[in-house]
Protein backbone atom coordinates (compact mmCIF):
# COMPACT_ATOMS: atom_id res chain seq x y z
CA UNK A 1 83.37 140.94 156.69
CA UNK A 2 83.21 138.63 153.52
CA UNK A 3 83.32 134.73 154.20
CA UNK A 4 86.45 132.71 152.66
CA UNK A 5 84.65 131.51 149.76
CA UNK A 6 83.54 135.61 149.01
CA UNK A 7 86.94 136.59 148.77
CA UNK A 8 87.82 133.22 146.72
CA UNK A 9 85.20 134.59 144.22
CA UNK A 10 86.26 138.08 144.22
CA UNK A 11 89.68 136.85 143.67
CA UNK A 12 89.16 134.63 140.52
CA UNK A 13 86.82 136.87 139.28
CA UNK A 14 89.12 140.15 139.40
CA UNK A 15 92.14 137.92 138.22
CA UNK A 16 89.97 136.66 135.15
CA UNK A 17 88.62 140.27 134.39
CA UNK A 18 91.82 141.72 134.41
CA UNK A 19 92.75 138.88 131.49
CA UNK A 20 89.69 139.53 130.09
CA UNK A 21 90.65 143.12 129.64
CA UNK A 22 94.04 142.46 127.90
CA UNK A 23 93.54 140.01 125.56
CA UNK A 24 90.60 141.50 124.40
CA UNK A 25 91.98 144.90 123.87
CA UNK A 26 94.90 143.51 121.68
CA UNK A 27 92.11 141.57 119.68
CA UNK A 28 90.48 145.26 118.67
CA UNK A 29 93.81 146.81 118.69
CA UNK A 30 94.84 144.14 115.66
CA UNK A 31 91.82 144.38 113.73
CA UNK A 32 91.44 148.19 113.71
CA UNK A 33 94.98 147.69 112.32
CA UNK A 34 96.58 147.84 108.72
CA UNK A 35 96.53 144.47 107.04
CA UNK A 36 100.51 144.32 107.64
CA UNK A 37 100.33 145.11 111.61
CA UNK A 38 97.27 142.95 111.42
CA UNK A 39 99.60 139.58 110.93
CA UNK A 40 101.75 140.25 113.20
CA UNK A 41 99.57 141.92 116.12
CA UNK A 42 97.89 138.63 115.27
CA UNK A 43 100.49 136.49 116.30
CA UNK A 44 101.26 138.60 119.38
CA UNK A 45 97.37 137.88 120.79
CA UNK A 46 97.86 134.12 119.84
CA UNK A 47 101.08 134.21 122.36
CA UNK A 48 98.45 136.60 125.09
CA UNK A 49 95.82 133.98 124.87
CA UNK A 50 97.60 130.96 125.52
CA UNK A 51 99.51 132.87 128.60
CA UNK A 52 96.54 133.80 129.76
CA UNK A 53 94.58 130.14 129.61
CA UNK A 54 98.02 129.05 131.49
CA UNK A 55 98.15 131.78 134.00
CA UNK A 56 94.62 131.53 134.57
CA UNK A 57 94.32 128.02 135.22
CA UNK A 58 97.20 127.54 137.64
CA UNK A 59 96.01 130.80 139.40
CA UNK A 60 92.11 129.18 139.88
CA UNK A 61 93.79 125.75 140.92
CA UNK A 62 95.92 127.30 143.18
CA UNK A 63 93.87 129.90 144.84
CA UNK A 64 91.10 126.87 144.88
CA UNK A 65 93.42 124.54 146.64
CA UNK A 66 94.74 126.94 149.13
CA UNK A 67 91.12 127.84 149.93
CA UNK A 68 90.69 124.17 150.86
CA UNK A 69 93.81 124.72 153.13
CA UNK A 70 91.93 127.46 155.25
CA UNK A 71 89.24 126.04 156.51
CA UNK A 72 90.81 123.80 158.92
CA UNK A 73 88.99 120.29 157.91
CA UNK A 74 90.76 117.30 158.64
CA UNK A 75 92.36 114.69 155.95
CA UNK A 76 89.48 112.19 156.22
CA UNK A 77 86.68 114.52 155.30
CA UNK A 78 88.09 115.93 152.05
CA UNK A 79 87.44 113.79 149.18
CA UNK A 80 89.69 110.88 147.86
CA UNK A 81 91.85 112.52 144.81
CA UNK A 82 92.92 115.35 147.85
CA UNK A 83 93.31 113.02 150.37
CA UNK A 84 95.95 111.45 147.73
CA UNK A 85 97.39 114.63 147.26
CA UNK A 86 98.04 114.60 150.72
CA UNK A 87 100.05 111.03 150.27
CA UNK A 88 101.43 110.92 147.08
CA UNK A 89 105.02 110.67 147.83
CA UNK A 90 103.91 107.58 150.43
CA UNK A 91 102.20 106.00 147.70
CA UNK A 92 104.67 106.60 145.04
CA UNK A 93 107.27 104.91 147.57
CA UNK A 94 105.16 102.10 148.18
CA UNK A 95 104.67 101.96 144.42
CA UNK A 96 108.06 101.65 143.18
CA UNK A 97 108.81 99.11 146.20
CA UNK A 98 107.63 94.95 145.49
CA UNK A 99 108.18 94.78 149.08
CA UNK A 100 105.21 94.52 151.96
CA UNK A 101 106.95 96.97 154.04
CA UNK A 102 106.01 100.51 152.32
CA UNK A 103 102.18 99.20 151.58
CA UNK A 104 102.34 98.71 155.32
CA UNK A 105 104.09 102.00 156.05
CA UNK A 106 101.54 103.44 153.51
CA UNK A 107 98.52 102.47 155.51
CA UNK A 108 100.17 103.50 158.82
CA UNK A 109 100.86 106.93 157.78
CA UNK A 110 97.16 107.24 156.44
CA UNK A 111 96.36 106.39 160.10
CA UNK A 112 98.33 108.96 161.69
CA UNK A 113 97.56 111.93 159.68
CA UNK A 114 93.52 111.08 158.51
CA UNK A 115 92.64 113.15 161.16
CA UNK A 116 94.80 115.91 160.97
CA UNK A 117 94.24 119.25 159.79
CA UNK A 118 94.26 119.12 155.57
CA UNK A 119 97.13 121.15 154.16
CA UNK A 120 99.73 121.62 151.47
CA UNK A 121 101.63 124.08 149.53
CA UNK A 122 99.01 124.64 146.52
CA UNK A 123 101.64 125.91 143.96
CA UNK A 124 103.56 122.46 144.11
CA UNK A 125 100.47 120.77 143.04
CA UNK A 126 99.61 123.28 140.68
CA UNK A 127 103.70 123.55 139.52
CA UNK A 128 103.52 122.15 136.06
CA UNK A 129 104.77 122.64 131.75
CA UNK A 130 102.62 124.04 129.36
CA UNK A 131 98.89 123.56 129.83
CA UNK A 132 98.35 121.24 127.03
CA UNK A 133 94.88 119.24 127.39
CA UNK A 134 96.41 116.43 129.57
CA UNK A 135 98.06 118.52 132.28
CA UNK A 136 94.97 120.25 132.37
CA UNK A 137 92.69 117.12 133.12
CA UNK A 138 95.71 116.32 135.98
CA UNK A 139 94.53 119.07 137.50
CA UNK A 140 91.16 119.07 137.39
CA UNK A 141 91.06 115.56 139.02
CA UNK A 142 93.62 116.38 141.34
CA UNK A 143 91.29 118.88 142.83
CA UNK A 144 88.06 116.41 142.96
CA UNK A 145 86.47 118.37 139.96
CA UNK A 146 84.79 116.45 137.28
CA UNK A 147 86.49 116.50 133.95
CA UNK A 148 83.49 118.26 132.44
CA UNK A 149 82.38 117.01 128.83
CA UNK A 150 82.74 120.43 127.64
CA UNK A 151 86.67 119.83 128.42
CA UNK A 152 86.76 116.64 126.17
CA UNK A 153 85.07 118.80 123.13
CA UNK A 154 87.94 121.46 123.51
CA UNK A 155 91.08 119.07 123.90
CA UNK A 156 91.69 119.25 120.04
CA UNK A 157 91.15 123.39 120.21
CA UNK A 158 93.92 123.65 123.72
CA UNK A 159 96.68 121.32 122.01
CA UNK A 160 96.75 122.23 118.54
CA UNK A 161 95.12 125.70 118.50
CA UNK A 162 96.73 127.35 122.06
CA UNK A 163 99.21 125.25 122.62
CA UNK A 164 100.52 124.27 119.22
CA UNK A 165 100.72 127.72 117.21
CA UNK A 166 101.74 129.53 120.54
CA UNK A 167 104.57 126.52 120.76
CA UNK A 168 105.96 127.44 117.27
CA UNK A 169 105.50 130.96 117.27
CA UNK A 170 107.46 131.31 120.27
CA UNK A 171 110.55 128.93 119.46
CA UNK A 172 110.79 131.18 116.12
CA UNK A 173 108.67 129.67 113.40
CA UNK A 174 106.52 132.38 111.52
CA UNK A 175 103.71 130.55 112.08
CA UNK A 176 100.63 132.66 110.33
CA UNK A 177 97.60 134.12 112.43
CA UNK A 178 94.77 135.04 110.37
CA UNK A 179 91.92 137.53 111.84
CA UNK A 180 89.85 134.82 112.11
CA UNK A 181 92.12 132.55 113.81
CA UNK A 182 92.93 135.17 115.88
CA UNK A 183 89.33 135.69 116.95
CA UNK A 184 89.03 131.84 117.41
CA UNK A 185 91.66 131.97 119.83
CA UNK A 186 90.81 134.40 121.79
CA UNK A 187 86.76 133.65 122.07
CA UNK A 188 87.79 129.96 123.19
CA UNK A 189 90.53 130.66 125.45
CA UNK A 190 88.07 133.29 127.35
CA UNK A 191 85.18 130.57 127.30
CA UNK A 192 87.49 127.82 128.71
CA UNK A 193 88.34 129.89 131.69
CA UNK A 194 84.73 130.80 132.30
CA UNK A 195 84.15 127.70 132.39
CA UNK A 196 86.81 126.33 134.83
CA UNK A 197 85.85 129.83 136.97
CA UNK A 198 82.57 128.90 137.16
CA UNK A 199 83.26 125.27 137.94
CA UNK A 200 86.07 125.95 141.17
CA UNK A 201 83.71 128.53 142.44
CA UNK A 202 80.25 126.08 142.34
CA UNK A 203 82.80 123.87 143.58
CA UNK A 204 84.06 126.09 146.91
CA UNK A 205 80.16 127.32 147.30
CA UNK A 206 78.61 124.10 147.28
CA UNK A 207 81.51 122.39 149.05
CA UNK A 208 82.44 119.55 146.47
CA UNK A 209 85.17 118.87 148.15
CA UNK A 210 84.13 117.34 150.76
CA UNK A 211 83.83 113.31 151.15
């Protein structure tokens, strides 16, 4: 029978291959296309790929999260950012109050539930816009990952290249999509979510996650 973190693996990795597949196909589907069907197959993987770096991400967050959910370790043992995940109504309360009394009820509730069982409903974390480069970093600290260096190369690439020409293509601009724009798009979309797949997985294996 395969452990948790096996079947968190085989998960990501079927979910990403199945992308993989689609985006790809459209990609040799456009350029074995006339130069006509070419712009505007073009346009239509531009739209693919930045679904696909969305759905992606918030699928490997989630499935990530509610991994951390199953195996029954208490509050106090995960590491800090999920151990505010766990509190972050209490400590938006407490922010938003100048009084003593919700700091106080803050630390009291900390007390009660440090040594309870860790768990929360992963797709309200995980519930979120479009993906630009800032919500992504949100959620990569949210789950105790490192905001890899490779992530700060590619902001400029997910906000003006995935997000911004899929934002204006789909509110009805004709925003152009050359072949080689095209291409861009899909070759970095598919390297940013081997990247993040790699990372949650290393991350479940090796048990980041814990304190």
């Amino acid at each position: 029978m395969p452990s948790l973190v096996e079947l968190l693996v085989d998960e990501l990795d079927e979910d990403l291959a199945r992308r993989r597949r689609e985006i790809v196909d459209l990609r040799t589907l456009a350029l074995g296309a006339s130069e006509s069907r070419l712009a505007r197959l073009a346009r239509v993987c531009q739209v693919m790929a930045y679904a696909h770096w969305e759905g992606f991400a918030k699928k490997a967050f989630s499935s990530y999260l509610t991994h951390l959910t199953k195996l029954n370790l208490t509050v106090e043992r995960m590491r800090e950012p999920l151990q505010a995940l766990i509190f972050m109504q209490d400590v938006r309360r407490a922010a938003s109050d100048a009084q003593i009394g919700p700091a106080v009820d803050l630390l009291r509730a900390y007390e009660a539930r440090a040594g309870t069982v860790f768990i929360l409903v992963a797709k309200d974390i995980v519930r979120t816009g479009n993906l630009d480069s800032s919500a992504f970093r949100r959620l990569v600290e949210a789950s105790a990952l490192d905001y890899l260096p490779y992530y700060e190369t590619r902001e400029n690439f997910i906000d003006h290249v995935l997000c911004g020409r899929r934002h204006r293509i789909v509110h009805g601009e004709w925003q152009p999509v050359s072949d080689h724009e095209m291409d861009d798009v899909v070759s970095g979309t598919l390297e940013l979510c081997d990247q993040l797949n790699f990372q949650i997985q290393e991350a479940a294996i090796y048990e980041h996650f814990r304190k």
